[in-house]
PDB file of N, CA and C in Angstrom:
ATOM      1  N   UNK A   1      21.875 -11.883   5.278  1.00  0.00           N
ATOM      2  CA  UNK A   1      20.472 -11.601   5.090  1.00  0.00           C
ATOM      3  C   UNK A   1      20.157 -11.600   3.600  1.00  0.00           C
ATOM      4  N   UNK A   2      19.022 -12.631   3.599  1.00  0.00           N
ATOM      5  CA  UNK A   2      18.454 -12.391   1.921  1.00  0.00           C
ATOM      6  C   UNK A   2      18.100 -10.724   1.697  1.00  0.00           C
ATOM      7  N   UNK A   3      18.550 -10.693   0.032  1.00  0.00           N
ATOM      8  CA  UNK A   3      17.684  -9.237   0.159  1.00  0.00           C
ATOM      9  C   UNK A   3      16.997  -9.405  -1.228  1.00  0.00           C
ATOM     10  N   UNK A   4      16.599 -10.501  -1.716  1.00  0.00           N
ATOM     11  CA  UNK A   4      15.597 -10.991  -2.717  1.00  0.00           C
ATOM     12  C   UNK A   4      14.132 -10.610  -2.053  1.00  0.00           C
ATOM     13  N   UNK A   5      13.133 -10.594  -3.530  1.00  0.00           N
ATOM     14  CA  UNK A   5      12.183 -10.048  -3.580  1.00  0.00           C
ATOM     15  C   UNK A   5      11.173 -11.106  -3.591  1.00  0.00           C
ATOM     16  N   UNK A   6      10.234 -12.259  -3.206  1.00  0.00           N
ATOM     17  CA  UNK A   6       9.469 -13.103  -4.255  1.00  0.00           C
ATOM     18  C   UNK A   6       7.938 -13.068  -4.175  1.00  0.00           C
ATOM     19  N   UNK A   7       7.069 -12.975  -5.189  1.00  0.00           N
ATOM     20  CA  UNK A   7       5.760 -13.220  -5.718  1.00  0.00           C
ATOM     21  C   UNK A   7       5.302 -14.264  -4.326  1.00  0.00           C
ATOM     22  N   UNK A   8       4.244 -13.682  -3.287  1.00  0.00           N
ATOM     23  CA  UNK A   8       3.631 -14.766  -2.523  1.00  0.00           C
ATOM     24  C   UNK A   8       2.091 -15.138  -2.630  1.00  0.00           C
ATOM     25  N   UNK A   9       1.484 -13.608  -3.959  1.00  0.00           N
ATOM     26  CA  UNK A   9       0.311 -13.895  -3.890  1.00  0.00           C
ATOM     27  C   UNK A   9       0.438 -12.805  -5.231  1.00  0.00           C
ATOM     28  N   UNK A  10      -0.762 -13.442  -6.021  1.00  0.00           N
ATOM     29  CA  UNK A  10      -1.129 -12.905  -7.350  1.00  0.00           C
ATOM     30  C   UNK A  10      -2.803 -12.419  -6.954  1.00  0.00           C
ATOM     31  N   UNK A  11      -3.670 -11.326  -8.116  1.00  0.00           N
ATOM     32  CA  UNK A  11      -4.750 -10.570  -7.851  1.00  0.00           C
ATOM     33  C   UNK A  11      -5.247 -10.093  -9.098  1.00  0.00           C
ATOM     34  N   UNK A  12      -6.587 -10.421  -9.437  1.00  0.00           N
ATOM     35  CA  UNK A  12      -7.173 -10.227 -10.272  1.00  0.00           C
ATOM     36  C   UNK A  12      -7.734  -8.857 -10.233  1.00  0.00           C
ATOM     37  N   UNK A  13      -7.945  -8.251  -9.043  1.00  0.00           N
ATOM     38  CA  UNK A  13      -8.264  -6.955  -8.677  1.00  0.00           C
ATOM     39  C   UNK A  13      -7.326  -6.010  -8.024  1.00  0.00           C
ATOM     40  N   UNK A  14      -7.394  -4.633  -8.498  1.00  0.00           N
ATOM     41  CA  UNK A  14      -6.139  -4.034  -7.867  1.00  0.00           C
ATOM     42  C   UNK A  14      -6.641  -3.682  -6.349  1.00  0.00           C
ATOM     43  N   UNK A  15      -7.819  -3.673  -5.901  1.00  0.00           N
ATOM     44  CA  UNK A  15      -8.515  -3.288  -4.412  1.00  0.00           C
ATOM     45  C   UNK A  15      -8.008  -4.363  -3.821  1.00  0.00           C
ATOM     46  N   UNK A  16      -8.286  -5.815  -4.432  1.00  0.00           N
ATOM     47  CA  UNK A  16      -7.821  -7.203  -3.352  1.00  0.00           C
ATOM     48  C   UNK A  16      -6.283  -7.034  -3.266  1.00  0.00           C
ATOM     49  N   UNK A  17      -5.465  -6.411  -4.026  1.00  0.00           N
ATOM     50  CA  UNK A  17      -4.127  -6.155  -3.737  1.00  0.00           C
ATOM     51  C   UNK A  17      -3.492  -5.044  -2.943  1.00  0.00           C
ATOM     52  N   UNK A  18      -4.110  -4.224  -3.146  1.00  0.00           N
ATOM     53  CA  UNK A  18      -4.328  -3.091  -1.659  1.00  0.00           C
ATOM     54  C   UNK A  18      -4.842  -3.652  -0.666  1.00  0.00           C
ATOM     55  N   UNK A  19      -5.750  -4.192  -0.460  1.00  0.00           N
ATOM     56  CA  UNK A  19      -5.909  -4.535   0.803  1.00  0.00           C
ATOM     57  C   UNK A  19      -5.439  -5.313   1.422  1.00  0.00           C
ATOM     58  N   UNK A  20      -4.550  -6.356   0.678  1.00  0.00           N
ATOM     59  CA  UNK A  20      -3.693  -7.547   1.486  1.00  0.00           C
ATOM     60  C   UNK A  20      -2.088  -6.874   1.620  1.00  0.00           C
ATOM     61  N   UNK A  21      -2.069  -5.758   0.802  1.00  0.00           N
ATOM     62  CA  UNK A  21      -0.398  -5.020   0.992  1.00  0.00           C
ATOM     63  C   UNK A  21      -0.669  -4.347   2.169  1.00  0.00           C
ATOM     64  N   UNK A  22      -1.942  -3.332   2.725  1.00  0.00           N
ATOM     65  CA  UNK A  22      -2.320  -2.460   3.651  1.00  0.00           C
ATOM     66  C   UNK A  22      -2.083  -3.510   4.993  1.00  0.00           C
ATOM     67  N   UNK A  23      -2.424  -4.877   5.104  1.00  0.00           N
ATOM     68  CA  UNK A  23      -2.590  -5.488   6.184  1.00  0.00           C
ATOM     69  C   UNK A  23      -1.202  -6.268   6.296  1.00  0.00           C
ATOM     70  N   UNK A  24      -0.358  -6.568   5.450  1.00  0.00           N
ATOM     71  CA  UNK A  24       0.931  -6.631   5.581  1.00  0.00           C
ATOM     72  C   UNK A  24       1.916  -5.526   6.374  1.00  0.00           C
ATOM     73  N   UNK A  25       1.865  -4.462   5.600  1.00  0.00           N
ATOM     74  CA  UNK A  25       2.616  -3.339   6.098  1.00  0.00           C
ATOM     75  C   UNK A  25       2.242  -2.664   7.476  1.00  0.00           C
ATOM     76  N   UNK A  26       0.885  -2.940   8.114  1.00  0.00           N
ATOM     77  CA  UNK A  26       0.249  -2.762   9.314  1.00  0.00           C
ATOM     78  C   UNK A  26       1.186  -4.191   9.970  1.00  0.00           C
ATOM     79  N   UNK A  27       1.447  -4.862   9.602  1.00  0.00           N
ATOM     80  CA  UNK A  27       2.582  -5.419  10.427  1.00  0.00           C
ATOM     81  C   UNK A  27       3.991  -5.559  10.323  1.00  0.00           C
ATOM     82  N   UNK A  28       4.469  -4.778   9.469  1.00  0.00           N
ATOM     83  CA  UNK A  28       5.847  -3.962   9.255  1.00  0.00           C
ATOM     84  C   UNK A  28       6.437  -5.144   8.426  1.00  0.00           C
ATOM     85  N   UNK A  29       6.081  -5.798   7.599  1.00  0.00           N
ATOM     86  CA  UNK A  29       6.330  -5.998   6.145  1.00  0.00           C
ATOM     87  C   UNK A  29       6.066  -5.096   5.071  1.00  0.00           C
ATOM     88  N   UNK A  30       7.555  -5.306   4.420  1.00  0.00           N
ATOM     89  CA  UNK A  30       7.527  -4.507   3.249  1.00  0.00           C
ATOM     90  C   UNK A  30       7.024  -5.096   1.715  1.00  0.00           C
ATOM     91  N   UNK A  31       6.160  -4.149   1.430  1.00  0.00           N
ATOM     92  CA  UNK A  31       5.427  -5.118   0.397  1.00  0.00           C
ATOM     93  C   UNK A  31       5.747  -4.087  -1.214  1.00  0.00           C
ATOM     94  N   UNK A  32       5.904  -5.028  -2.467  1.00  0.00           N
ATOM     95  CA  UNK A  32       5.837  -4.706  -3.363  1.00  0.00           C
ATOM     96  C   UNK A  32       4.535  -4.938  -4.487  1.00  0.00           C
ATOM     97  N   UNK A  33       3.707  -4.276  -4.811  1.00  0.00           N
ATOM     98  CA  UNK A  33       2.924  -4.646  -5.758  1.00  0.00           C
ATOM     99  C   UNK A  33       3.560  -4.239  -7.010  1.00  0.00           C
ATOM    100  N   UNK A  34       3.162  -5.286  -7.848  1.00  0.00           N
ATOM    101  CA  UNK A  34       4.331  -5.510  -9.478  1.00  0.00           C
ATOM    102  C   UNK A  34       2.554  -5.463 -10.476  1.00  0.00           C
ATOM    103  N   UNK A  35       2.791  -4.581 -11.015  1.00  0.00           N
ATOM    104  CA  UNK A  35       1.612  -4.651 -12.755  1.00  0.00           C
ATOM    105  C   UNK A  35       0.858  -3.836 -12.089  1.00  0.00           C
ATOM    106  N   UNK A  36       0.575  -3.073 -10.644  1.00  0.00           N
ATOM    107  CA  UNK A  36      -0.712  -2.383 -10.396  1.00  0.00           C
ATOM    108  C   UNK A  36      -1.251  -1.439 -11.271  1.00  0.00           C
ATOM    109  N   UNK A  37      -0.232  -0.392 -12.024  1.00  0.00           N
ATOM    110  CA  UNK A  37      -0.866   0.252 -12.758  1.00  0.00           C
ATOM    111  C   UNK A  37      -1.356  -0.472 -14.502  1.00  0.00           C
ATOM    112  N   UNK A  38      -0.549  -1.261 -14.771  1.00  0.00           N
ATOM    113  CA  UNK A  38      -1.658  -2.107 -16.052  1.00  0.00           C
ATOM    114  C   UNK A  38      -3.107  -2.821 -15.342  1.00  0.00           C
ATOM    115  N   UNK A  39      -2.851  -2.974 -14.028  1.00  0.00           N
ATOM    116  CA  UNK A  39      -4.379  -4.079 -13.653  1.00  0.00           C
ATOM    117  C   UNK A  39      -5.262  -2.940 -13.751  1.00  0.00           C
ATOM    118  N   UNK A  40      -4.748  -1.621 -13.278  1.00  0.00           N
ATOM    119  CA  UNK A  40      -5.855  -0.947 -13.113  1.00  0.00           C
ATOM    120  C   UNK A  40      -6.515  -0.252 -13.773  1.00  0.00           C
ATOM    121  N   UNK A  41      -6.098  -0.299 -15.170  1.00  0.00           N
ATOM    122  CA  UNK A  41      -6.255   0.104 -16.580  1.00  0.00           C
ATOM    123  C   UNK A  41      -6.852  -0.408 -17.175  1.00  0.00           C
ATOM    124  N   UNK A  42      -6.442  -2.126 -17.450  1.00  0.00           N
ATOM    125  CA  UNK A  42      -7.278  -3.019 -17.680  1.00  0.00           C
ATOM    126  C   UNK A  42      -7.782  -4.047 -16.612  1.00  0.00           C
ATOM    127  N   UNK A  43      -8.441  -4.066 -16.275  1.00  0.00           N
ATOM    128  CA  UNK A  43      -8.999  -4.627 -15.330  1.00  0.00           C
ATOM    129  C   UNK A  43      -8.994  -6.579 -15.673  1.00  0.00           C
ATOM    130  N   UNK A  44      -8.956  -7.392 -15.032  1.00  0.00           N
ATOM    131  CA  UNK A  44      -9.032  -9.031 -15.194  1.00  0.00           C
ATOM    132  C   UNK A  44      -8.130  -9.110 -15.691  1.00  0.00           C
ATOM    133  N   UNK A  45      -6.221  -8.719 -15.799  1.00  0.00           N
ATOM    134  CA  UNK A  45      -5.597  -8.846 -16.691  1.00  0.00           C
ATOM    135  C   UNK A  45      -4.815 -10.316 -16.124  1.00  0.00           C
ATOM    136  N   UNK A  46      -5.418 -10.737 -14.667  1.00  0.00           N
ATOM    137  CA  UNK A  46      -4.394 -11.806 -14.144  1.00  0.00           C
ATOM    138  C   UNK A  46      -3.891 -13.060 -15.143  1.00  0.00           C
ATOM    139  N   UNK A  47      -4.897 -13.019 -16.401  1.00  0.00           N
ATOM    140  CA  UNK A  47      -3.630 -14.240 -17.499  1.00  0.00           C
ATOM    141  C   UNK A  47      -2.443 -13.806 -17.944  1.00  0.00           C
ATOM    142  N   UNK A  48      -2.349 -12.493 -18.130  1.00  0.00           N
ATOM    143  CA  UNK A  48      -0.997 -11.980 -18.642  1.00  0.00           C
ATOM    144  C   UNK A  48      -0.794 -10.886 -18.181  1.00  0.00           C
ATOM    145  N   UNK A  49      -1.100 -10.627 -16.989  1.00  0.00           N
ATOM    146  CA  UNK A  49       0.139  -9.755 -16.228  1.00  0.00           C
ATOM    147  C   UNK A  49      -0.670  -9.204 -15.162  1.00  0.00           C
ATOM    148  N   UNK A  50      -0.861 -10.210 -14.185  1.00  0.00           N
ATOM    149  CA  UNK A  50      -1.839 -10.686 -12.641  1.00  0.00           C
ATOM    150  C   UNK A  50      -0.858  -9.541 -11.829  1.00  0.00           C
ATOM    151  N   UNK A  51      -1.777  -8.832 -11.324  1.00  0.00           N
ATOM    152  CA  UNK A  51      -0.877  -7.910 -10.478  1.00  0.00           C
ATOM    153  C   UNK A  51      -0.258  -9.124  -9.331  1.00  0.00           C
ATOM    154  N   UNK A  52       0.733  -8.843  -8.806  1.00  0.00           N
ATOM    155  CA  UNK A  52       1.898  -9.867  -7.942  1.00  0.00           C
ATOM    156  C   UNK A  52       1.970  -8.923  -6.735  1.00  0.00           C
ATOM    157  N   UNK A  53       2.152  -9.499  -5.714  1.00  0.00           N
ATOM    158  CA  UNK A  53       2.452  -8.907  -4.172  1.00  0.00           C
ATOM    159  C   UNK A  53       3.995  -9.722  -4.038  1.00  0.00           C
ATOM    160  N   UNK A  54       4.587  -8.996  -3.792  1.00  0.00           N
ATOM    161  CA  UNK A  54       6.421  -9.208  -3.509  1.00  0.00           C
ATOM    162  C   UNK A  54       6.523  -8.649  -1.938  1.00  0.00           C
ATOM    163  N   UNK A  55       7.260  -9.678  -1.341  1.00  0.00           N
ATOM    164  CA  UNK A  55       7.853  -9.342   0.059  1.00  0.00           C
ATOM    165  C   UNK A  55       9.118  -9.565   0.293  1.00  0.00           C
ATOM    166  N   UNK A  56       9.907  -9.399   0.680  1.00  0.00           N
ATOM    167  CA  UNK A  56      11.344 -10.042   1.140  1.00  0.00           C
ATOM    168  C   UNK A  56      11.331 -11.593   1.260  1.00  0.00           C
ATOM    169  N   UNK A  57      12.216 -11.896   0.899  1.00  0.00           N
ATOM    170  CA  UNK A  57      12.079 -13.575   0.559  1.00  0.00           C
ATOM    171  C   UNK A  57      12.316 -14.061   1.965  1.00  0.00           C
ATOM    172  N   UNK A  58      12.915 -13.052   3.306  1.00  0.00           N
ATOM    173  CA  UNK A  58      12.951 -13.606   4.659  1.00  0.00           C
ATOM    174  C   UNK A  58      11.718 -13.488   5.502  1.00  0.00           C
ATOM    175  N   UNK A  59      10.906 -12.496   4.582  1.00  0.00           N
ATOM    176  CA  UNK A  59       9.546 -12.717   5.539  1.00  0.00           C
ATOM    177  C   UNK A  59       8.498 -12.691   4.750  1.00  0.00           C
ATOM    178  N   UNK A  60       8.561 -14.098   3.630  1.00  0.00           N
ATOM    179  CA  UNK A  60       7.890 -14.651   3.207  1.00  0.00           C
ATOM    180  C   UNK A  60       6.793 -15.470   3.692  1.00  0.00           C
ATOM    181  N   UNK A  61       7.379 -16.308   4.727  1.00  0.00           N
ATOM    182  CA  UNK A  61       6.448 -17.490   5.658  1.00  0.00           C
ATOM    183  C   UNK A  61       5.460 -16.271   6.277  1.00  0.00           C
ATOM    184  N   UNK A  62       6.033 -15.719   6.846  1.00  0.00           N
ATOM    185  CA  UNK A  62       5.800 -14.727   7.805  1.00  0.00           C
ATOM    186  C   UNK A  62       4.234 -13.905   7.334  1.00  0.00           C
ATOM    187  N   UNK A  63       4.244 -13.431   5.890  1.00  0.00           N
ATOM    188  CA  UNK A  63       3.677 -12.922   4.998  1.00  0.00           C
ATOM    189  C   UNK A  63       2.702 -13.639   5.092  1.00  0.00           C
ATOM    190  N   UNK A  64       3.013 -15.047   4.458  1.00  0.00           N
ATOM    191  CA  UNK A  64       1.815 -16.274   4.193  1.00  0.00           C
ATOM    192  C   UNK A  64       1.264 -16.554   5.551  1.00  0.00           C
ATOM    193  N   UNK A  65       1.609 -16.845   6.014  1.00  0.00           N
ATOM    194  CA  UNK A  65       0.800 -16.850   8.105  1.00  0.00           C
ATOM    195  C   UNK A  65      -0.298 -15.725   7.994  1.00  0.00           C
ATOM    196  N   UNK A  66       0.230 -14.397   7.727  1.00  0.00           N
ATOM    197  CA  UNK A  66      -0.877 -13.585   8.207  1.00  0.00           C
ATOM    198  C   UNK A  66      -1.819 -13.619   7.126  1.00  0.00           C
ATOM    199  N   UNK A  67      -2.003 -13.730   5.582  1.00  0.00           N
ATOM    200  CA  UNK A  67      -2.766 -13.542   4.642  1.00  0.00           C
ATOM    201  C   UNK A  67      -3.667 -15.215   4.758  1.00  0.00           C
ATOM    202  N   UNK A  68      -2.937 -16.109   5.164  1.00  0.00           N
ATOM    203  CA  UNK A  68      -3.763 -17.428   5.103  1.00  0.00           C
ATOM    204  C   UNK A  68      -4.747 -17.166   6.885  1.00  0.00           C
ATOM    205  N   UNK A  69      -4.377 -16.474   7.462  1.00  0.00           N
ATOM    206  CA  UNK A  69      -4.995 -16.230   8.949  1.00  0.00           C
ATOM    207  C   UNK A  69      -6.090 -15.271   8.486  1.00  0.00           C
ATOM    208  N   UNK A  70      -6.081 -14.639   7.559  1.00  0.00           N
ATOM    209  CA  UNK A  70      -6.842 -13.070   7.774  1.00  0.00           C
ATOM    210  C   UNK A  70      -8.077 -13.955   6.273  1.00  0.00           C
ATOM    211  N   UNK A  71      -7.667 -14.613   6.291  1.00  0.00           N
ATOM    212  CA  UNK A  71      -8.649 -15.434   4.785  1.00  0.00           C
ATOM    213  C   UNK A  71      -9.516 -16.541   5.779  1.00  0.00           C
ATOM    214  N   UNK A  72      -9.503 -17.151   7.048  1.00  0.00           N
ATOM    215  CA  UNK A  72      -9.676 -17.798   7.914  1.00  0.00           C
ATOM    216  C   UNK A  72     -10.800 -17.170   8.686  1.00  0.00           C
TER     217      UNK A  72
END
C-alpha cells in the first residue's frame, strides 16, 4: 500500500478548501490541507503558497471523481 501524500487540488480561498476537504472526508477520505493557516492570513496567496488539498496517493482518482462530480 502507497502511503504517499499528493496535491489533487490547489485554492485561492481557505472556505473553497474547507469545503471540498468537508465533502471528501464525508466520504472517508483522508484529506490534508497544506498553507491553510498563511492563506488565511493573507488572503489570494495562491502564486506563492496556494493552499493545496493532499489525499493518499491510493485514493487520489477516487478524490478527483467526487470533486469533478460535485463541480458538475
Amino acid at each position: 500500500m502507497d502511503n504517499s501524500w499528493i496535491t489533487i487540488a490547489t485554492f485561492s480561498s481557505v472556505e473553497d478548501g474547507y469545503i471540498v476537504k468537508g465533502m471528501l472526508e464525508a466520504h472517508d477520505i483522508p484529506v490534508v490541507l497544506n498553507n491553510a493557516t498563511i492563506s488565511s492570513v493573507y488572503p489570494m496567496t495562491d502564486t506563492w503558497a496556494p493552499l493545496e488539498l493532499l489525499v493518499p496517493a491510493d485514493r487520489a482518482d477516487e478524490a478527483r471523481s467526487l470533486i469533478n462530480s460535485d463541480n458538475n
